[in-house]
C-alpha atoms as a PDB file:
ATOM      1  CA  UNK A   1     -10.190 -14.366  -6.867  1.00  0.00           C
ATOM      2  CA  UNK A   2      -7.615 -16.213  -4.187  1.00  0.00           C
ATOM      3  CA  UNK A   3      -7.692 -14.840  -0.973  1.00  0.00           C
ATOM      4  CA  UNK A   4      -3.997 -13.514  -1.124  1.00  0.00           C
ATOM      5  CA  UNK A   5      -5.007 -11.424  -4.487  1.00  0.00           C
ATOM      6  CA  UNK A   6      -8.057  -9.743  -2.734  1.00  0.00           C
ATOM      7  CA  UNK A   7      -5.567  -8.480   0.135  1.00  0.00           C
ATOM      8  CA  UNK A   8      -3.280  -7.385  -2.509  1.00  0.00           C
ATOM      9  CA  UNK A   9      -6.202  -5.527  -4.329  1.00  0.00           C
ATOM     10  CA  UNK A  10      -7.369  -3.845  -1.174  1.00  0.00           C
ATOM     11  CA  UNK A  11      -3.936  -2.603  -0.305  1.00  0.00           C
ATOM     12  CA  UNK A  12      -3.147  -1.313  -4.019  1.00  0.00           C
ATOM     13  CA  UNK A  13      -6.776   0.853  -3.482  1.00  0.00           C
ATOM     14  CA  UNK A  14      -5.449   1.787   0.126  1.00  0.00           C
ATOM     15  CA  UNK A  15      -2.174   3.371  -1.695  1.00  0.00           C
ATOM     16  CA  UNK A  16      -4.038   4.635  -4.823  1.00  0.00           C
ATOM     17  CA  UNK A  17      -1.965   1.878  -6.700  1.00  0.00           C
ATOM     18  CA  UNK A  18      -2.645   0.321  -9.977  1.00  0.00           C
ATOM     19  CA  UNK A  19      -1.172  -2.554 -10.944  1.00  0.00           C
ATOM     20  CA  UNK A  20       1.294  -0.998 -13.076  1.00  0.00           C
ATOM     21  CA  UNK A  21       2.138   0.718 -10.380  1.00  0.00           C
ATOM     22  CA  UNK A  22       2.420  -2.382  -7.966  1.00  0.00           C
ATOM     23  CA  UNK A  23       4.738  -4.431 -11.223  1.00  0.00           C
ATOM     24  CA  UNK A  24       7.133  -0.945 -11.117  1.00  0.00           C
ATOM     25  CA  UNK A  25       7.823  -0.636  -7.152  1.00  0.00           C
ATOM     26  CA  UNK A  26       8.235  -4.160  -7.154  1.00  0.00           C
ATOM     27  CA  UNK A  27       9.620  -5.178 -10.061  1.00  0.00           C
ATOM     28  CA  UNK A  28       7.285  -8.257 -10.160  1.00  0.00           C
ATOM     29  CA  UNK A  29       6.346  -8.533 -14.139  1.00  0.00           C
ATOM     30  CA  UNK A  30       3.491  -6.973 -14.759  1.00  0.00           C
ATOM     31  CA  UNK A  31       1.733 -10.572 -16.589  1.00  0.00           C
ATOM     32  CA  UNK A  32       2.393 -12.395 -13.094  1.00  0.00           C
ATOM     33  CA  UNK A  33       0.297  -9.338 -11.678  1.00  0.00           C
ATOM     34  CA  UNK A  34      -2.104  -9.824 -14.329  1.00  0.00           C
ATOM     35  CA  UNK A  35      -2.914 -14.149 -13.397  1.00  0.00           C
ATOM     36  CA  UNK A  36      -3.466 -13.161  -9.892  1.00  0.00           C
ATOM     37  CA  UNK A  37      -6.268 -11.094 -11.201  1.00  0.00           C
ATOM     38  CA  UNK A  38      -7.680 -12.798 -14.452  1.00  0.00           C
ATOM     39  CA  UNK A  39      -7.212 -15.937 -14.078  1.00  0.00           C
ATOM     40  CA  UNK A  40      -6.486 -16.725 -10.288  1.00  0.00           C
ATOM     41  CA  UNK A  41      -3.001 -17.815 -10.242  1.00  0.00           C
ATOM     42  CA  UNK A  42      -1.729 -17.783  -6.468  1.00  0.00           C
ATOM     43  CA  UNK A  43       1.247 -15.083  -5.674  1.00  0.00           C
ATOM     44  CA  UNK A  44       4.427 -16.570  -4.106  1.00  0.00           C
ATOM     45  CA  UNK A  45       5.947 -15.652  -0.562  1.00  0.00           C
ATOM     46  CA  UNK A  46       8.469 -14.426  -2.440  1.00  0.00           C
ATOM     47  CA  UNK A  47       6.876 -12.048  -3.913  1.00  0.00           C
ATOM     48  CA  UNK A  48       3.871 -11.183  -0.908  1.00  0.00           C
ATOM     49  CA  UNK A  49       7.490 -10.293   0.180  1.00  0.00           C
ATOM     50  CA  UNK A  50       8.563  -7.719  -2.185  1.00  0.00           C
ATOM     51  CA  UNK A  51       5.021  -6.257  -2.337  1.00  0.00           C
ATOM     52  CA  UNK A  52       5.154  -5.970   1.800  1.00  0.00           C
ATOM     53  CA  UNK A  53       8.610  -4.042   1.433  1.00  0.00           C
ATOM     54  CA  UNK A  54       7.235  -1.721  -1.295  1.00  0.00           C
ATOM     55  CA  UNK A  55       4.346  -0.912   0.857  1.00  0.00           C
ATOM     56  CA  UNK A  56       6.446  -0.721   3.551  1.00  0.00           C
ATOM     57  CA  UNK A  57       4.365  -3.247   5.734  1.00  0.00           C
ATOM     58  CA  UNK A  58       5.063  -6.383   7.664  1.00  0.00           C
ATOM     59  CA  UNK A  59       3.771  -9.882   6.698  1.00  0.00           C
ATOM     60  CA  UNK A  60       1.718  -9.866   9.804  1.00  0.00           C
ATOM     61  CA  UNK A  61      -0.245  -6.986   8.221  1.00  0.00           C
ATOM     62  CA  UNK A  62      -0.156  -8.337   5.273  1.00  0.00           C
ATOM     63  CA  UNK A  63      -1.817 -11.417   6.534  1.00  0.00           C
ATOM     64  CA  UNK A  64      -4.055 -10.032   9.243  1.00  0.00           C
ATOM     65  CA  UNK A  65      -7.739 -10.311   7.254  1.00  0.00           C
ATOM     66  CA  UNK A  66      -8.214  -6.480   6.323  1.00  0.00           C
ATOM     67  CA  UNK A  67      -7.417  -5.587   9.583  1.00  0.00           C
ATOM     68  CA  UNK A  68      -4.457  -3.080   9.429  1.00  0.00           C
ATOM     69  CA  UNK A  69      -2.451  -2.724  12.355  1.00  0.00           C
ATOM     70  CA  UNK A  70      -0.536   0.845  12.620  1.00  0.00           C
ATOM     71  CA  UNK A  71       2.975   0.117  13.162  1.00  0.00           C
ATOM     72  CA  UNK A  72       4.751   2.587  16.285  1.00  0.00           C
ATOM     73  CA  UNK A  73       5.675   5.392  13.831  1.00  0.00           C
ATOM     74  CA  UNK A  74       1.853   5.448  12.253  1.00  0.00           C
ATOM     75  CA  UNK A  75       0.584   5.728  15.551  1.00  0.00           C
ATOM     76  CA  UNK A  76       2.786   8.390  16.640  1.00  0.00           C
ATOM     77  CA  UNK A  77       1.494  10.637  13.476  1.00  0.00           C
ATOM     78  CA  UNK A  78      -1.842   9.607  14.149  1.00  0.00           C
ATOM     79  CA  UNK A  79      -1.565  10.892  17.860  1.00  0.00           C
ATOM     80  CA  UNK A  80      -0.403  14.254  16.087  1.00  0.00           C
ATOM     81  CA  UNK A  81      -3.210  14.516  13.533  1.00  0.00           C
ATOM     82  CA  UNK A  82      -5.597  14.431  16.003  1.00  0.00           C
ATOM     83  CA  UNK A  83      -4.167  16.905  17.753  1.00  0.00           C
ATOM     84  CA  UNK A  84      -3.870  19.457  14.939  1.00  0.00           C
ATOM     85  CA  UNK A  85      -6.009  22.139  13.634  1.00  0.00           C
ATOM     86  CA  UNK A  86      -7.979  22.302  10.795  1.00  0.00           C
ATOM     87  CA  UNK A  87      -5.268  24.685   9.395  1.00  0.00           C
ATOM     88  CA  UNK A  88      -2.332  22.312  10.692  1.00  0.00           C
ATOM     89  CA  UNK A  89      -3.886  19.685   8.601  1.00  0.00           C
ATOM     90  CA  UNK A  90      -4.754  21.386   5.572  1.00  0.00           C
ATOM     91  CA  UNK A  91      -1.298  22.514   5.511  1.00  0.00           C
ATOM     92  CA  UNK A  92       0.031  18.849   5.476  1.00  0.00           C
ATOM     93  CA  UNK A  93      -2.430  17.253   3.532  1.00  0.00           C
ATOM     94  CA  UNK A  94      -1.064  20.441   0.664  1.00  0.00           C
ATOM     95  CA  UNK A  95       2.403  19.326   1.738  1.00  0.00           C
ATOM     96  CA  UNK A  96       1.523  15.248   1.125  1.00  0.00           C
ATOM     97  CA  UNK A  97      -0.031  16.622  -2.305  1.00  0.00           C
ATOM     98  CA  UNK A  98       2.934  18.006  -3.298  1.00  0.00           C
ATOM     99  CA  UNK A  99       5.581  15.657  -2.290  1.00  0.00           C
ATOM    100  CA  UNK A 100       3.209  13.337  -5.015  1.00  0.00           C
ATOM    101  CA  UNK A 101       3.222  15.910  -7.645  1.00  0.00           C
ATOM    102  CA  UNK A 102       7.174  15.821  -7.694  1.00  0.00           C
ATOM    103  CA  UNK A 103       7.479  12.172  -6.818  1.00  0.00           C
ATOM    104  CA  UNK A 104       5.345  11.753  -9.901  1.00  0.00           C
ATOM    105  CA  UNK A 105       7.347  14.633 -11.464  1.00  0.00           C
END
């Protein structure tokens, strides 16, 4: 598998994205999904592009070997989640859960 489609595999298991899921934020066709997978076609800038803004990360991330870099905003909830208590977070990790359930309606 090309390099490119191994980052986009580990990010799709880092959002809990399959990729149906990747072809529908994107609106990359589903088959062009499918060659980066089965039979190693290599994914565009273009579209590394549209799968960065559905994921809501830069190219730099994209591109930085598996190593995620938090962006300001991460960091900043990060800093908070460490200071919480086990309540605090069970109460957001519920709240996350539910925001899916209706985003998923």
């Amino acid at each position: 598998m090309d390099k490119a489609a191994n980052r986009i595999q580990t990010l799709l298991d880092l959002k809990g994205w399959s990729h149906y899921e990747l072809s529908k934020q994107t609106g990359i066709v589903i088959n062009t999904i499918y060659d980066w997978f089965k039979i190693g076609a290599v994914p565009t800038l273009h579209n590394i592009v549209k799968i960065c803004e559905a994921m809501n990360i830069t190219l730099e991330q994209f591109f930085c070997d598996g190593e995620y870099r938090y962006t300001n905003e991460e960091n900043e909830i990060l800093k908070d989640w460490f200071s919480m208590t086990d309540l605090e977070k069970s109460t957001i990790m519920n709240l996350i859960e539910t925001f899916k359930i209706l985003k998923n309606g």
